[in-house]
Protein backbone atom coordinates (compact mmCIF):
# COMPACT_ATOMS: atom_id res chain seq x y z
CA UNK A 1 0.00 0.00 0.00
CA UNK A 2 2.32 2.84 0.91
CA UNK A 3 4.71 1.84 -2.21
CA UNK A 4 1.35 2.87 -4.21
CA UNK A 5 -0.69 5.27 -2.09
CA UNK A 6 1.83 6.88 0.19
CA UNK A 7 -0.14 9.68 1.39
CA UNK A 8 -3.33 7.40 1.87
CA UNK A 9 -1.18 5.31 3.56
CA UNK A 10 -0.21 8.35 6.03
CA UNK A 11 -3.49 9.76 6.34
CA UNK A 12 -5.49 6.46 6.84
CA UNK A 13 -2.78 3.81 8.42
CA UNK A 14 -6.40 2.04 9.55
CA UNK A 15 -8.56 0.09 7.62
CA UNK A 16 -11.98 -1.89 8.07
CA UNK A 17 -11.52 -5.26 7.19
CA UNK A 18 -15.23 -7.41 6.68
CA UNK A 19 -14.52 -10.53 8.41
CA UNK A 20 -11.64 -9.05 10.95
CA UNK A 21 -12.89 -5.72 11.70
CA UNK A 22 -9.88 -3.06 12.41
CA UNK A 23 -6.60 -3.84 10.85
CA UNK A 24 -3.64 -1.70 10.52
CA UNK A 25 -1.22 -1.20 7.29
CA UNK A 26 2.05 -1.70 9.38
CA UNK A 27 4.27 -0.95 6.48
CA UNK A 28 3.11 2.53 6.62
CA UNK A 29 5.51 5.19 8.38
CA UNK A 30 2.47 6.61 10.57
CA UNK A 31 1.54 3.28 12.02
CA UNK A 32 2.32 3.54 15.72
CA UNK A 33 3.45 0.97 17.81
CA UNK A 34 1.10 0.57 20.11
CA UNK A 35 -1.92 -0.77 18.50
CA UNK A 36 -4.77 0.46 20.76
CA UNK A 37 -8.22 1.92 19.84
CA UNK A 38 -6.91 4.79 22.28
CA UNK A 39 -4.21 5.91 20.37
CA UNK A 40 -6.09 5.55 16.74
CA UNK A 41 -9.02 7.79 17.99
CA UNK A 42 -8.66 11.08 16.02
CA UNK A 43 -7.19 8.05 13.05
CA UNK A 44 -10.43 6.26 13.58
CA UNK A 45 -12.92 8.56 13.99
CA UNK A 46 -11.88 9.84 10.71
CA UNK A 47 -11.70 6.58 9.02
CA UNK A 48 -15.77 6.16 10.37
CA UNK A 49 -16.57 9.39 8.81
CA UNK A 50 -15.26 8.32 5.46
CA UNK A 51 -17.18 5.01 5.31
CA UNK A 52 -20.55 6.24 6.59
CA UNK A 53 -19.68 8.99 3.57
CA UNK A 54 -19.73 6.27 0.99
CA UNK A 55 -21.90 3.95 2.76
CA UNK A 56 -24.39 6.25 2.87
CA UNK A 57 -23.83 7.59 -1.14
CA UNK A 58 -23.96 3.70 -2.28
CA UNK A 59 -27.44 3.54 0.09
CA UNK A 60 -28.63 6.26 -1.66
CA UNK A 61 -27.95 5.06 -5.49
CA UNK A 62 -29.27 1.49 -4.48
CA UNK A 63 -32.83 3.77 -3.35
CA UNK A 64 -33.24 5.08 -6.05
CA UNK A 65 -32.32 2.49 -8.17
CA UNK A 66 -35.22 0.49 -6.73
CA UNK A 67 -37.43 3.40 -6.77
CA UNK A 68 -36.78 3.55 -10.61
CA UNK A 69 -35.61 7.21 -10.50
């Protein structure tokens, strides 16, 4: 990831995996030692905001969609 996406990779060390749940690049330079919730808050919180963005835009496409619009 950070070979192709290096500033992702900074920004967003965290990633939501669908059968594991949290999981952390660990190649990329910002990934911290200390794995903890705790220390990924600001990391995390951001990372929620991003996929309730798109979850929420893919939601909306799929209503209408169905709706026929």
């Amino acid at each position: 990831m950070n070979d192709f996406k290096p500033t992702i990779c900074k920004c967003f060390p965290l990633y939501l995996d669908a059968f594991i749940g949290l999981c952390a690049f660990k190649d990329c330079p910002s990934v911290k030692k200390d794995y903890t919730v705790e220390n990924y808050s600001n990391e995390l919180q951001y990372l929620l905001d991003m996929y309730e963005f798109w979850v929420s835009y893919y939601r909306n496409l799929i209503d209408k969609h169905r709706r026929g619009v």
